[in-house]
N, C-alpha and C. Protein backbone atom coordinates (compact mmCIF):
# COMPACT_ATOMS: atom_id res chain seq x y z
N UNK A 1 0.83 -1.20 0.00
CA UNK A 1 0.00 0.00 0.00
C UNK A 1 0.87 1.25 0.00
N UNK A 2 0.48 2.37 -0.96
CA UNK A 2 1.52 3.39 -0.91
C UNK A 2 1.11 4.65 0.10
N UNK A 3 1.91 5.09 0.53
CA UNK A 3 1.86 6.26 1.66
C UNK A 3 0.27 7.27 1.61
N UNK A 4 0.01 7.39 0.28
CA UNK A 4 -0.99 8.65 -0.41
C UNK A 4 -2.37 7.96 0.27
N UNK A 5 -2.33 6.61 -0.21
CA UNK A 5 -3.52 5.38 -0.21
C UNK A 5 -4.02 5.84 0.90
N UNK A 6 -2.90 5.61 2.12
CA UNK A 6 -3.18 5.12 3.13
C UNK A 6 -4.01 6.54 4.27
N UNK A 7 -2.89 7.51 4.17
CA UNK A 7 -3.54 8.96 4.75
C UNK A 7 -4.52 9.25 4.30
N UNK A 8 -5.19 8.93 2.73
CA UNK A 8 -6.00 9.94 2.07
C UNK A 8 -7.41 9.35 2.22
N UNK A 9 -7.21 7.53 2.50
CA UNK A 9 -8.35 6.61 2.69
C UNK A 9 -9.43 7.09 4.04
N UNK A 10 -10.06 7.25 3.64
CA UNK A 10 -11.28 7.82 5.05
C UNK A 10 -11.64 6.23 5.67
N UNK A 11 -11.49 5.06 5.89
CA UNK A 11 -11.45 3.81 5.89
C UNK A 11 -10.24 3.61 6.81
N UNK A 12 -9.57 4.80 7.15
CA UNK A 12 -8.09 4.02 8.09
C UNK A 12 -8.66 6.01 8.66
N UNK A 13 -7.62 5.47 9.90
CA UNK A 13 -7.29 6.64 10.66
C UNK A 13 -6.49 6.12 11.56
N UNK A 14 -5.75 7.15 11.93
CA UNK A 14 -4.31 7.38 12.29
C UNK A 14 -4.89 7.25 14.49
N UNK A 15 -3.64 6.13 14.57
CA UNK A 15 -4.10 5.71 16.35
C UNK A 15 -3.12 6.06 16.93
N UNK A 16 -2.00 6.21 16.56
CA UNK A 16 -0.73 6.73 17.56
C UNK A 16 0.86 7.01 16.29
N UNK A 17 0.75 8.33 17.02
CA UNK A 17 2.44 9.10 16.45
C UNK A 17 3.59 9.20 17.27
N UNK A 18 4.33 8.72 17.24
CA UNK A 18 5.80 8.69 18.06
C UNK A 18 6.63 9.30 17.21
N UNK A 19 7.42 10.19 18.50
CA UNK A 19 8.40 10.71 17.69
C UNK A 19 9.68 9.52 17.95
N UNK A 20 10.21 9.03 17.37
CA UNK A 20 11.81 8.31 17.42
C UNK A 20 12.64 8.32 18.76
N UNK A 21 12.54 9.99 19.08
CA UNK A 21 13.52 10.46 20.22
C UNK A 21 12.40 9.86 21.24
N UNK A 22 11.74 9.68 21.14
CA UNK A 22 10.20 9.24 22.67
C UNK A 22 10.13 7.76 22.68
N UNK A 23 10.77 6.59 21.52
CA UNK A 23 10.55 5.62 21.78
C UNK A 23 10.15 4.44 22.76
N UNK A 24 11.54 4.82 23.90
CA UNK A 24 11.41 3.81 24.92
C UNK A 24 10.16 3.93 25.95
N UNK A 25 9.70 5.24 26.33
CA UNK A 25 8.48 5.48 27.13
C UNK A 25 7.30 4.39 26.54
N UNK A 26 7.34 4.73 25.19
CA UNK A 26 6.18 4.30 24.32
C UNK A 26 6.21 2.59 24.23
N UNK A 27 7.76 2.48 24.35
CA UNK A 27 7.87 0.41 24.20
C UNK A 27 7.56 -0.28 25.27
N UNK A 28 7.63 0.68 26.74
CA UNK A 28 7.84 0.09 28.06
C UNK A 28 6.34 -0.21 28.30
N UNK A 29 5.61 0.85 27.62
CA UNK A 29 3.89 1.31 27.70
C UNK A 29 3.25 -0.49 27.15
N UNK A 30 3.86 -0.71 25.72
CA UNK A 30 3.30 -1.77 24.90
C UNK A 30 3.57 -3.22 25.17
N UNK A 31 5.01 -2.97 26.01
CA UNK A 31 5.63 -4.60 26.59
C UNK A 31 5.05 -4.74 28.00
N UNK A 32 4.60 -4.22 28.51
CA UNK A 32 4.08 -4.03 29.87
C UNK A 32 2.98 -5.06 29.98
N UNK A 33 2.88 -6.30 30.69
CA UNK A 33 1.93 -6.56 30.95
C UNK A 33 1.37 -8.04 29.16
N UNK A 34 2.50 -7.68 28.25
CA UNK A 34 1.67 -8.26 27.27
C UNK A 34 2.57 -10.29 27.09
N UNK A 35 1.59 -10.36 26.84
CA UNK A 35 1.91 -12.32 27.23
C UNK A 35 2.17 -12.72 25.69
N UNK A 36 2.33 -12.24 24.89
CA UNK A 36 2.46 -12.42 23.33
C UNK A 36 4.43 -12.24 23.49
N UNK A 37 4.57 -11.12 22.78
CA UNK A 37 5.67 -11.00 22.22
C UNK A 37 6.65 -10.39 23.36
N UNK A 38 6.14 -9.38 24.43
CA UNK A 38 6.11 -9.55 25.57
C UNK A 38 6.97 -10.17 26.12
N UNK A 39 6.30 -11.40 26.41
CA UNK A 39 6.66 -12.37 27.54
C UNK A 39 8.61 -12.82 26.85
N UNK A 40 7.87 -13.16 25.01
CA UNK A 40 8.89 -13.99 24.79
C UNK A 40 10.06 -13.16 24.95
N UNK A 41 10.05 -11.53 24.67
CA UNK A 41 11.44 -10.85 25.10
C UNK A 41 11.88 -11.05 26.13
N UNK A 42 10.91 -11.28 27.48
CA UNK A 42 11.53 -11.38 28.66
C UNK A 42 12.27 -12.98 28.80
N UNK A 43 11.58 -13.65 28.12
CA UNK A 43 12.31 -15.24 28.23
C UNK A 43 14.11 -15.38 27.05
N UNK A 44 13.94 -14.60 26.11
CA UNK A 44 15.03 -14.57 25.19
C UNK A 44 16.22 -13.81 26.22
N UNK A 45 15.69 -12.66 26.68
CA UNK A 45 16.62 -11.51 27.22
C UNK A 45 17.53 -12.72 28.78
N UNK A 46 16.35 -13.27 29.24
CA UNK A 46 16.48 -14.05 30.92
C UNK A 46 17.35 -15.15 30.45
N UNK A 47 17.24 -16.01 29.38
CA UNK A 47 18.43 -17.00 28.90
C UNK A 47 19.58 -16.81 28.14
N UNK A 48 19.37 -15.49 28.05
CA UNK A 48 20.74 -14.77 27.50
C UNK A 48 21.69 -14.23 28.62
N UNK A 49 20.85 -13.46 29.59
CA UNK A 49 21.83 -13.41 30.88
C UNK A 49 22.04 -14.74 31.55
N UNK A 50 21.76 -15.39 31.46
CA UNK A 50 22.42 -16.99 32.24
C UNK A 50 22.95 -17.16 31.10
N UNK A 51 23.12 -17.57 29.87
CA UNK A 51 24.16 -17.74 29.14
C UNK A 51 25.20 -17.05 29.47
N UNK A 52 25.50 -15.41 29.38
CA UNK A 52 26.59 -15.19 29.50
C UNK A 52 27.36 -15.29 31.38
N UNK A 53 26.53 -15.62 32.12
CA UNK A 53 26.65 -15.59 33.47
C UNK A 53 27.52 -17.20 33.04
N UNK A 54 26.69 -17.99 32.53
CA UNK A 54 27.68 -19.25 32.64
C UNK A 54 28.60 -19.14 32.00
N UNK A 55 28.52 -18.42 30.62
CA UNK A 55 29.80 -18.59 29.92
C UNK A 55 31.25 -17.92 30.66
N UNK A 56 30.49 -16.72 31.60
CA UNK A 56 31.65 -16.34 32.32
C UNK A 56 32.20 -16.91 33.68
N UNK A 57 31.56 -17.94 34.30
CA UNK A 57 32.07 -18.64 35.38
C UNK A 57 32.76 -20.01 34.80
N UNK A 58 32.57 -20.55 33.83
CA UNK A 58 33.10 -21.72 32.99
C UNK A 58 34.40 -21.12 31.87
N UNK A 59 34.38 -19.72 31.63
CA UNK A 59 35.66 -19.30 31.16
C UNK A 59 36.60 -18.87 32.51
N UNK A 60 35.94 -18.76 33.05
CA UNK A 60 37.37 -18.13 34.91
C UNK A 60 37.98 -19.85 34.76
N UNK A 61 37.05 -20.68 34.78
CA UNK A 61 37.72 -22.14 35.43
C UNK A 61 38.86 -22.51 34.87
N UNK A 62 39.52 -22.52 33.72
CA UNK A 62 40.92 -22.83 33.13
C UNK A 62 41.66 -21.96 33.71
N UNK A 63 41.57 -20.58 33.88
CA UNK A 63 42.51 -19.35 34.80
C UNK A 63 42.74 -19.41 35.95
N UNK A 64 41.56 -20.11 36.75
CA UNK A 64 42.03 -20.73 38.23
C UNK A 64 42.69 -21.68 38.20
N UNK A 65 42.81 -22.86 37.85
CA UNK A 65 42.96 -23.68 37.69
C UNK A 65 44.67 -23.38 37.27
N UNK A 66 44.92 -23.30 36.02
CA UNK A 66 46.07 -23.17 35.04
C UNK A 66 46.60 -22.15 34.43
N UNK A 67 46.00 -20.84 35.35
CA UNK A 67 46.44 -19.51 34.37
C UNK A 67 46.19 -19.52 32.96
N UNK A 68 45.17 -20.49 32.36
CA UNK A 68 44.78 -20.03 31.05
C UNK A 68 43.82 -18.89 30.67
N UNK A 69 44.13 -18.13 30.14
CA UNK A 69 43.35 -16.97 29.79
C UNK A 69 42.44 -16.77 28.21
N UNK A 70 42.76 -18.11 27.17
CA UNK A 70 42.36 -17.82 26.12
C UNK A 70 40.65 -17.65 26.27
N UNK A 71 39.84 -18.30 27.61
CA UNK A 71 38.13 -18.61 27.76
C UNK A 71 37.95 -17.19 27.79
N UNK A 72 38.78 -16.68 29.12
CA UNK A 72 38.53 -15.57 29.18
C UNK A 72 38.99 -14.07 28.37
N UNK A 73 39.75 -14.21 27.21
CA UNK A 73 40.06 -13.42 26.21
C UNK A 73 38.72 -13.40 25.25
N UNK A 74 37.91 -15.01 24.82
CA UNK A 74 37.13 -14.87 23.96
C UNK A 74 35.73 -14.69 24.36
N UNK A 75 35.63 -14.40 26.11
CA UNK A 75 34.46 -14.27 26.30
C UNK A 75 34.68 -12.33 26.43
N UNK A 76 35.92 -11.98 26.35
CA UNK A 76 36.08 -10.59 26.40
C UNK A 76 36.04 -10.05 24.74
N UNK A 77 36.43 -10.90 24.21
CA UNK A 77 36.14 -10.58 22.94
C UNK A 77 34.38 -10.43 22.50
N UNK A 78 34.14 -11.32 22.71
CA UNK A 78 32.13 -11.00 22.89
C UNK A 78 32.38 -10.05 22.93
N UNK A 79 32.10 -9.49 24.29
CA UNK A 79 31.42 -8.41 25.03
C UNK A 79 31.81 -7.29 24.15
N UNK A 80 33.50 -7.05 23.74
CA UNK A 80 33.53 -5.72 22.97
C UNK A 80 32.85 -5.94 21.55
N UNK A 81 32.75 -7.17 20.72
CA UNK A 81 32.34 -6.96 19.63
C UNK A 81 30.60 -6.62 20.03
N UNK A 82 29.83 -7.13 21.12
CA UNK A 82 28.13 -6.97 21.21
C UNK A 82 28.18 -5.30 21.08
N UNK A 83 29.26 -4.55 21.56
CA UNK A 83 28.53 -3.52 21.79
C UNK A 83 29.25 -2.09 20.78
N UNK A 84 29.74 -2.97 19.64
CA UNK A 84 30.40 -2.28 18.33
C UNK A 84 29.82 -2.90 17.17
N UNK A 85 30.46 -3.97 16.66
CA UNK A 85 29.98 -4.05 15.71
C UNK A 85 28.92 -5.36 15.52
N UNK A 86 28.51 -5.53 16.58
CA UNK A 86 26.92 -6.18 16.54
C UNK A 86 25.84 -5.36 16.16
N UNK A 87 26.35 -3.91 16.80
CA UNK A 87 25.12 -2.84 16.56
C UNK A 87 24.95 -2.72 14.80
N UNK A 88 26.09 -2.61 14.16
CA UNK A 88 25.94 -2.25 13.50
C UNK A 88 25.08 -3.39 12.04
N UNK A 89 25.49 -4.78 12.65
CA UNK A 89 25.13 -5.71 12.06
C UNK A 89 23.42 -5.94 12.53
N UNK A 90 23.43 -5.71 13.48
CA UNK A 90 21.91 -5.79 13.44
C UNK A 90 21.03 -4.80 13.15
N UNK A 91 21.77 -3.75 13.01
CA UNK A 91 21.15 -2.56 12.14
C UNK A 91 20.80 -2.67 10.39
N UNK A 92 21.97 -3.59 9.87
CA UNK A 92 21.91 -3.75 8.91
C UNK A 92 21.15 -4.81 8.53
N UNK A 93 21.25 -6.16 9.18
CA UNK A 93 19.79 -6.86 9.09
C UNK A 93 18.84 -6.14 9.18
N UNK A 94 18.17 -5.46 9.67
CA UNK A 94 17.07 -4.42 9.71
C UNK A 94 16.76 -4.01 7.88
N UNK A 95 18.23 -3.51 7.80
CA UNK A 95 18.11 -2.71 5.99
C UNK A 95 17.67 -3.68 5.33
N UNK A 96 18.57 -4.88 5.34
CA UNK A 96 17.95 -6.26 4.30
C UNK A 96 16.60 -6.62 4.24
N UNK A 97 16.18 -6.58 5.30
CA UNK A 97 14.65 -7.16 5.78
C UNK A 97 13.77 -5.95 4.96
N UNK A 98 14.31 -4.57 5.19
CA UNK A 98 13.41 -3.63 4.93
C UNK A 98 13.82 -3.98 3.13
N UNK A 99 14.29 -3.82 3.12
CA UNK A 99 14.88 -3.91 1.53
C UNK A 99 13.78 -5.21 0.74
N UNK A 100 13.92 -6.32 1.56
CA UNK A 100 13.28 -7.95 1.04
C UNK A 100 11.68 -7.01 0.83
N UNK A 101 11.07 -6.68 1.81
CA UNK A 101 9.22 -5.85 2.30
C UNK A 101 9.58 -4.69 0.84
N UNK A 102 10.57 -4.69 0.01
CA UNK A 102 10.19 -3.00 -0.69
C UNK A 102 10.67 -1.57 -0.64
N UNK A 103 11.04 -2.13 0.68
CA UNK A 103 11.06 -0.46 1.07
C UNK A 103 12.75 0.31 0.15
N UNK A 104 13.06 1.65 -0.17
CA UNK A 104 14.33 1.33 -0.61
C UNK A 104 14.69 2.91 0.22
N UNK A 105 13.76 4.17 0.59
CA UNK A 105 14.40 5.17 0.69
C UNK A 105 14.98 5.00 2.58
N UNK A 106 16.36 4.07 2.54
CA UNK A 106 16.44 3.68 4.37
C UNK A 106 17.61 4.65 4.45
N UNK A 107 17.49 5.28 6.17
CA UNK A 107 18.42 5.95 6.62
C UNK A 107 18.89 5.08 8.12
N UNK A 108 20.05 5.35 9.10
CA UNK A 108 19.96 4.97 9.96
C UNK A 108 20.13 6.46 11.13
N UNK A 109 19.36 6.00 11.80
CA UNK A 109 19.04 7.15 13.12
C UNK A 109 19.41 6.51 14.67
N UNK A 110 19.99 7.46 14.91
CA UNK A 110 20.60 6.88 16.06
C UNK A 110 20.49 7.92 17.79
N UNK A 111 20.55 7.64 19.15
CA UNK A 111 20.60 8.79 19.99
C UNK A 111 21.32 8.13 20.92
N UNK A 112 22.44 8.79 20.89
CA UNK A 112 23.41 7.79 21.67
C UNK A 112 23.33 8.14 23.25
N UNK A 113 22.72 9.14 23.94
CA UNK A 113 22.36 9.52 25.04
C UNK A 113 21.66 8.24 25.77
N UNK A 114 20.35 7.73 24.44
CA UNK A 114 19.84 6.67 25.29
C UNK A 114 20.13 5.62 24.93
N UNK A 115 21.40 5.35 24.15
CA UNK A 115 22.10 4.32 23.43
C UNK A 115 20.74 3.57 22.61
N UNK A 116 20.34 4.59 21.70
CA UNK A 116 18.87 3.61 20.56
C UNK A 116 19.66 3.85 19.17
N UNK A 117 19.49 3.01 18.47
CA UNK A 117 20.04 2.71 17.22
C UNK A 117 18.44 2.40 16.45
N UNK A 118 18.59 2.89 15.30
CA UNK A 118 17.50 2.22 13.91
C UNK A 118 17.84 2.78 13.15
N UNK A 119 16.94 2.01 12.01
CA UNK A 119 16.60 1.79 10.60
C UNK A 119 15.70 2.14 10.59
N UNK A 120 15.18 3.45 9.09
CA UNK A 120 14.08 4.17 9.44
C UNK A 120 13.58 3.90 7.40
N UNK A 121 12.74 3.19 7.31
CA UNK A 121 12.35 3.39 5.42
C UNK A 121 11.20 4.60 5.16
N UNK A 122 12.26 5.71 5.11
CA UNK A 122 11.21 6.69 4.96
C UNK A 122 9.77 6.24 3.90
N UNK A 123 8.66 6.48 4.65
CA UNK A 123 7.29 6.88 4.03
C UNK A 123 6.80 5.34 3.32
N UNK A 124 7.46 4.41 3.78
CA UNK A 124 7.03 2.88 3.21
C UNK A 124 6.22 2.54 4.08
N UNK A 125 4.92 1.97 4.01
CA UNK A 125 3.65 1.96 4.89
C UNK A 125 4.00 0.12 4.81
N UNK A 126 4.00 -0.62 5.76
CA UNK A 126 4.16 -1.85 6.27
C UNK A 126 2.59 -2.00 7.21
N UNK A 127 2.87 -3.38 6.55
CA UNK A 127 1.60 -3.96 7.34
C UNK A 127 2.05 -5.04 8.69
N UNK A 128 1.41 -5.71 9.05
CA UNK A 128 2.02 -6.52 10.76
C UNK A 128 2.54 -7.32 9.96
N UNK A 129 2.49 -8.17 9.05
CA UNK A 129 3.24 -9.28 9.09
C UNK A 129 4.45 -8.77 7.88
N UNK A 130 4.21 -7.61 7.56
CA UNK A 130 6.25 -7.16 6.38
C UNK A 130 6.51 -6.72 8.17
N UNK A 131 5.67 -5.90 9.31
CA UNK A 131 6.81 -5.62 9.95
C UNK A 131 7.22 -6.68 11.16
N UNK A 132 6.88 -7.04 11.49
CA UNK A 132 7.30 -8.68 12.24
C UNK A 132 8.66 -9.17 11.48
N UNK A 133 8.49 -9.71 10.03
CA UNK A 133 9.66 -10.07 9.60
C UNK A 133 10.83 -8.84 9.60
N UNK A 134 10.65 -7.80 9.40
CA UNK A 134 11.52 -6.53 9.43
C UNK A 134 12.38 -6.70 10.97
N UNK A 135 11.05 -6.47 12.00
CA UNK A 135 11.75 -6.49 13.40
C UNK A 135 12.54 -7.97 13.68
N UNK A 136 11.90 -9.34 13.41
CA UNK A 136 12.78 -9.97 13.94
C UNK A 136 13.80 -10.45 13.10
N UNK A 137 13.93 -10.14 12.10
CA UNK A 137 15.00 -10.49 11.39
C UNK A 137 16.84 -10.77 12.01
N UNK A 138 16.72 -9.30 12.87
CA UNK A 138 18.17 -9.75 13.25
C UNK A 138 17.89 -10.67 14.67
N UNK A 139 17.10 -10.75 15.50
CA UNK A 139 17.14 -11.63 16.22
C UNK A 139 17.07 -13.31 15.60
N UNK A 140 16.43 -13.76 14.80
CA UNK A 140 16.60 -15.17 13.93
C UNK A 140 17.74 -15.38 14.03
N UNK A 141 18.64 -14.24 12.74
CA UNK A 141 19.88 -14.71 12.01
C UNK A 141 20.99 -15.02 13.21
N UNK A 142 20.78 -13.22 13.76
CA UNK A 142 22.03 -13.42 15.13
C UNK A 142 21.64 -15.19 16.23
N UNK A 143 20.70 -15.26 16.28
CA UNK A 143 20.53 -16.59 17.38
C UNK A 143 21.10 -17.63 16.68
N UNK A 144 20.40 -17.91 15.48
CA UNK A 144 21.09 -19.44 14.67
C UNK A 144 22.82 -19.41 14.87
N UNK A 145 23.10 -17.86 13.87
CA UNK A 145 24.90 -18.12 14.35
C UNK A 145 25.22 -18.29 15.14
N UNK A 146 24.75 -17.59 16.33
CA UNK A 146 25.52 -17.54 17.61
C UNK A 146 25.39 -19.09 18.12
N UNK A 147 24.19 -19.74 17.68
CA UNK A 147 24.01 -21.35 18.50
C UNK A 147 25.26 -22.32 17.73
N UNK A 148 24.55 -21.93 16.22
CA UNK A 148 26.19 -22.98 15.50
C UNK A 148 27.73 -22.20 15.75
N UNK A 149 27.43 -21.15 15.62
CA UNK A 149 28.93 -20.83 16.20
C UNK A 149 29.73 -22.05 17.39
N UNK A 150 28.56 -21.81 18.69
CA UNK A 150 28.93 -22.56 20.03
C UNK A 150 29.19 -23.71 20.04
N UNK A 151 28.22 -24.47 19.03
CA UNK A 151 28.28 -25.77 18.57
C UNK A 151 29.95 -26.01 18.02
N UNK A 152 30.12 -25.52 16.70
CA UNK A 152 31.12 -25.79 15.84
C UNK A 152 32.67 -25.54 17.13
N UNK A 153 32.50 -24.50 17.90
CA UNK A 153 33.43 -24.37 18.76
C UNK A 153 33.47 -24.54 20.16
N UNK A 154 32.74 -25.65 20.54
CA UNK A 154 32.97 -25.81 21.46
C UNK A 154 34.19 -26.37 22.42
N UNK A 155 34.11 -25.80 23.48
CA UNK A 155 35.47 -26.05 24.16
C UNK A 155 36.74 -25.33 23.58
N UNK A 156 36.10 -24.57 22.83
CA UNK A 156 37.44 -23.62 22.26
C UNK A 156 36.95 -22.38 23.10
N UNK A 157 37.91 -21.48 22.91
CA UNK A 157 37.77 -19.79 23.20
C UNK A 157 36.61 -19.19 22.30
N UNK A 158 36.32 -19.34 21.25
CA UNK A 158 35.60 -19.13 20.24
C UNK A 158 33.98 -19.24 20.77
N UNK A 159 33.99 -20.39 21.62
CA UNK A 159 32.53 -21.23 21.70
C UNK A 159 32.17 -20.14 22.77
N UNK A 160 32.95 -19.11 23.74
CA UNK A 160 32.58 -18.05 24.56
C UNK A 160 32.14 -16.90 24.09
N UNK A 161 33.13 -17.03 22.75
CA UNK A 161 32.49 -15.14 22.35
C UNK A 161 31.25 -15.60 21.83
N UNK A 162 30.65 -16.67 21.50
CA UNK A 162 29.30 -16.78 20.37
C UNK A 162 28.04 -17.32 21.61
N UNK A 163 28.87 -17.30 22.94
CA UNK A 163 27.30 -17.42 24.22
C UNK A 163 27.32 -16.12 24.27
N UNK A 164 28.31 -15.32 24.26
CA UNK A 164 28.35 -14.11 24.94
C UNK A 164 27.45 -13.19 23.93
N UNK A 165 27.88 -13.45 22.21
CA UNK A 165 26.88 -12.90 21.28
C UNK A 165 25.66 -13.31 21.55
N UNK A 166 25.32 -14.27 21.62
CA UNK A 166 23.64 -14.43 22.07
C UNK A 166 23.30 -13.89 23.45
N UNK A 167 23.85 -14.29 23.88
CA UNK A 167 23.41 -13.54 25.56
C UNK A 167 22.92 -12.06 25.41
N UNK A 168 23.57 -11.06 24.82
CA UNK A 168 23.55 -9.75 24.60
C UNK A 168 23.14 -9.24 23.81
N UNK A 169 22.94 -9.82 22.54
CA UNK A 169 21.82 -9.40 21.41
C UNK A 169 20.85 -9.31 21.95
N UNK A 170 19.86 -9.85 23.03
CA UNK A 170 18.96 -10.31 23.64
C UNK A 170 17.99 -8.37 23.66
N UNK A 171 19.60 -7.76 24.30
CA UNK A 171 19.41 -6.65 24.95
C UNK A 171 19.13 -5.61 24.23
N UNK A 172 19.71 -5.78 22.35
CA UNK A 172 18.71 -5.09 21.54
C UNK A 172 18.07 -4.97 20.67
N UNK A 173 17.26 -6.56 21.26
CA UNK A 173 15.94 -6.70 20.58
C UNK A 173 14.69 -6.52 21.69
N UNK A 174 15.10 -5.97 22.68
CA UNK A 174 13.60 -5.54 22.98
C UNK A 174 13.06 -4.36 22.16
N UNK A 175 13.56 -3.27 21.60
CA UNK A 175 13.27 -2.19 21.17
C UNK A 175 12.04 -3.19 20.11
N UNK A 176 12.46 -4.01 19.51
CA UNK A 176 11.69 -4.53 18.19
C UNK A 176 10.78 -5.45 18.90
N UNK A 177 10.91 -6.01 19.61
CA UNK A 177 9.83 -6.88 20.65
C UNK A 177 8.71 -5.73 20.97
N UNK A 178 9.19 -4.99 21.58
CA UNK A 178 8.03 -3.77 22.14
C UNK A 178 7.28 -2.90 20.64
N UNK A 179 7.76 -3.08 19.60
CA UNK A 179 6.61 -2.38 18.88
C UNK A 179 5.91 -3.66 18.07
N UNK A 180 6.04 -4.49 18.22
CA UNK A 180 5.26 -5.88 17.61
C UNK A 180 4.12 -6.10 18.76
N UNK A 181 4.75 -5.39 20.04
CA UNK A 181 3.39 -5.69 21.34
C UNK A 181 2.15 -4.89 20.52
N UNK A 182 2.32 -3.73 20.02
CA UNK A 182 2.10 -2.35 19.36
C UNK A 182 0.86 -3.33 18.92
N UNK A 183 1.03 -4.19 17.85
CA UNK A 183 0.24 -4.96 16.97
C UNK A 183 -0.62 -6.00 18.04
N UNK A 184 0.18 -6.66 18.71
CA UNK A 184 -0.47 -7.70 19.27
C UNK A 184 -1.54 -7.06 20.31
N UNK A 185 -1.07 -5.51 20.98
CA UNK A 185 -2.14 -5.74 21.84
C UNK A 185 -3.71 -5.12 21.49
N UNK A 186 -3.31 -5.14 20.24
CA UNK A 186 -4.74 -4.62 19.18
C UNK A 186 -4.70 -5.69 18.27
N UNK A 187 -4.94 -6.78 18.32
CA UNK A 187 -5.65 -7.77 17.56
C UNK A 187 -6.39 -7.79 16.38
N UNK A 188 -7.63 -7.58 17.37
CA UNK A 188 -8.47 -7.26 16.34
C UNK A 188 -8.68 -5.57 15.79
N UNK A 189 -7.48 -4.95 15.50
CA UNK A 189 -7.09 -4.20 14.65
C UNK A 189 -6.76 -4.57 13.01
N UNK A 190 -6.85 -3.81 12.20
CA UNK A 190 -5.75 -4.29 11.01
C UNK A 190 -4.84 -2.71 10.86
N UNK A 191 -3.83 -2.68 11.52
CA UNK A 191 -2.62 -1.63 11.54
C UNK A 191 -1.65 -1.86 10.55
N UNK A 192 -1.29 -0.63 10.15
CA UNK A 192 -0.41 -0.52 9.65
C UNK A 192 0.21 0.63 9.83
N UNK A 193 1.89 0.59 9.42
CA UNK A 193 3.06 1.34 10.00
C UNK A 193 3.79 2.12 9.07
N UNK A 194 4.45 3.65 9.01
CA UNK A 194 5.50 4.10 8.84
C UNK A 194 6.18 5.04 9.41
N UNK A 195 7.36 5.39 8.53
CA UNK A 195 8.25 6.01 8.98
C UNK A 195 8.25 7.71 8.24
N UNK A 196 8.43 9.04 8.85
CA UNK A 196 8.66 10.32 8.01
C UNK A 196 10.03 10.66 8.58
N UNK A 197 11.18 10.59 7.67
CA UNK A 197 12.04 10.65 8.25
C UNK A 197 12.31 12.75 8.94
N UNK A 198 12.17 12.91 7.82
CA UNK A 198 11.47 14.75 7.66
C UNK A 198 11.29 14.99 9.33
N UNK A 199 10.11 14.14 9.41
CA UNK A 199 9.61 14.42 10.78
C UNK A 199 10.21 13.86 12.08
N UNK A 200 10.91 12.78 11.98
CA UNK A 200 11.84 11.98 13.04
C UNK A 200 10.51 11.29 14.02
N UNK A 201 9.35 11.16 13.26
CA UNK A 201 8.28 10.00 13.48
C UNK A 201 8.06 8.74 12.87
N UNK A 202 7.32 7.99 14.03
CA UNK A 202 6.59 6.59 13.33
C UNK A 202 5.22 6.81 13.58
N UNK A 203 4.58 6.51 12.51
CA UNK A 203 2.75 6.60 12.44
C UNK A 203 2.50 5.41 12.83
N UNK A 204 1.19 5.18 13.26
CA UNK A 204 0.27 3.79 13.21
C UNK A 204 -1.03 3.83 12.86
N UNK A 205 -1.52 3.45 11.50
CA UNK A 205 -2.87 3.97 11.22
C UNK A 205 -3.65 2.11 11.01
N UNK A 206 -5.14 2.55 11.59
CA UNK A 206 -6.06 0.92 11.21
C UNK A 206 -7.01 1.78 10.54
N UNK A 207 -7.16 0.15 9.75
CA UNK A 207 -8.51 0.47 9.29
C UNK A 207 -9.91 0.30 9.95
N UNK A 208 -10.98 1.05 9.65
CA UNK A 208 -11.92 1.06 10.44
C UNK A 208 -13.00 0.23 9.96
């Protein structure tokens, strides 16, 4: 559906405008309480901190033990790559996904105050199920690697940095968990979504 369709249709009207910079108020509002998509962030995010909680008491054990430090080099290696260039990779899954749905005019917006990162397809109107695949896209890809990663290396140094990548991705995909609540906790809605980059908003308009 193109942008014009959608504003100009007397059949939809517009249910909530966020500005970008207001996000997290607005995600905490939609994950609150919701047993859908909700819950499952809190169960992804809760086995990601015990992942890296174990991966880091099972990398100390060779250093007590034997002064080996390689567990604990590659579970330090994680941690700096989750919070460099993971961002940037799961930003860019974001582009692909938006790219696969259509969309082509993408910018990335960022506020490093509240450490939020996105992908914004100016004025491409998405429906729940292009944006579901959009949002979870980098959570899929990042989980599969990070599991075969652990697999393929286990008992190596290697098999630490790829618990430690899953463990911590966890932490930013709630942003995309909390606007899929957006959808779920209107059901029986039919919503749909975009972006004005102009404006540094996201719309949400249903039809009536």
């Amino acid at each position: 559906m193109k942008l014009e369709t959608l504003i100009n249709n007397k059949n939809f009207e517009k249910i909530e405008e966020i500005s970008h910079n207001d996000l997290k108020p607005f995600l905490r509002r939609e994950i609150t309480g919701n047993q859908g998509w909700g819950l499952m962030a809190k169960i992804y995010q809760g086995i990601g901190f015990l992942l890296v909680g174990f991966a880091l008491i099972k990398a100390f054990a060779p250093y007590m033990t034997r002064r080996d430090t390689a567990s604990l080099e590659g579970f330090g290696m994680g941690i700096v790559f989750s919070f460099t260039a993971l961002i940037v990779l799961h930003e860019l899954l974001h582009a692909i996904a938006y790219l696969l749905v259509g969309a082509r005019k993408l910018s990335v917006g960022m506020n490093l105050k509240k450490f939020m990162f996105y992908v914004q397809a100016d004025e491409k109107v998405l429906s729940y199920k292009q944006f579901m695949f959009v949002a979870l896209a980098p959570a899929v890809v990042v989980a599969i690697v990070s599991l075969v990663g652990a697999i393929i290396y286990y008992g190596q140094p290697l098999y630490y940095f790829f618990l430690v990548l899953f463990g911590l991705h966890g932490l930013f995909c709630g942003g995309d968990f909390g606007l899929l609540c957006f959808f779920e906790n209107r059901k029986e809605d039919e919503i749909y979504t975009f972006d004005v980059k102009s404006e540094g908003k996201m719309y949400f308009f249903k039809k009536i």
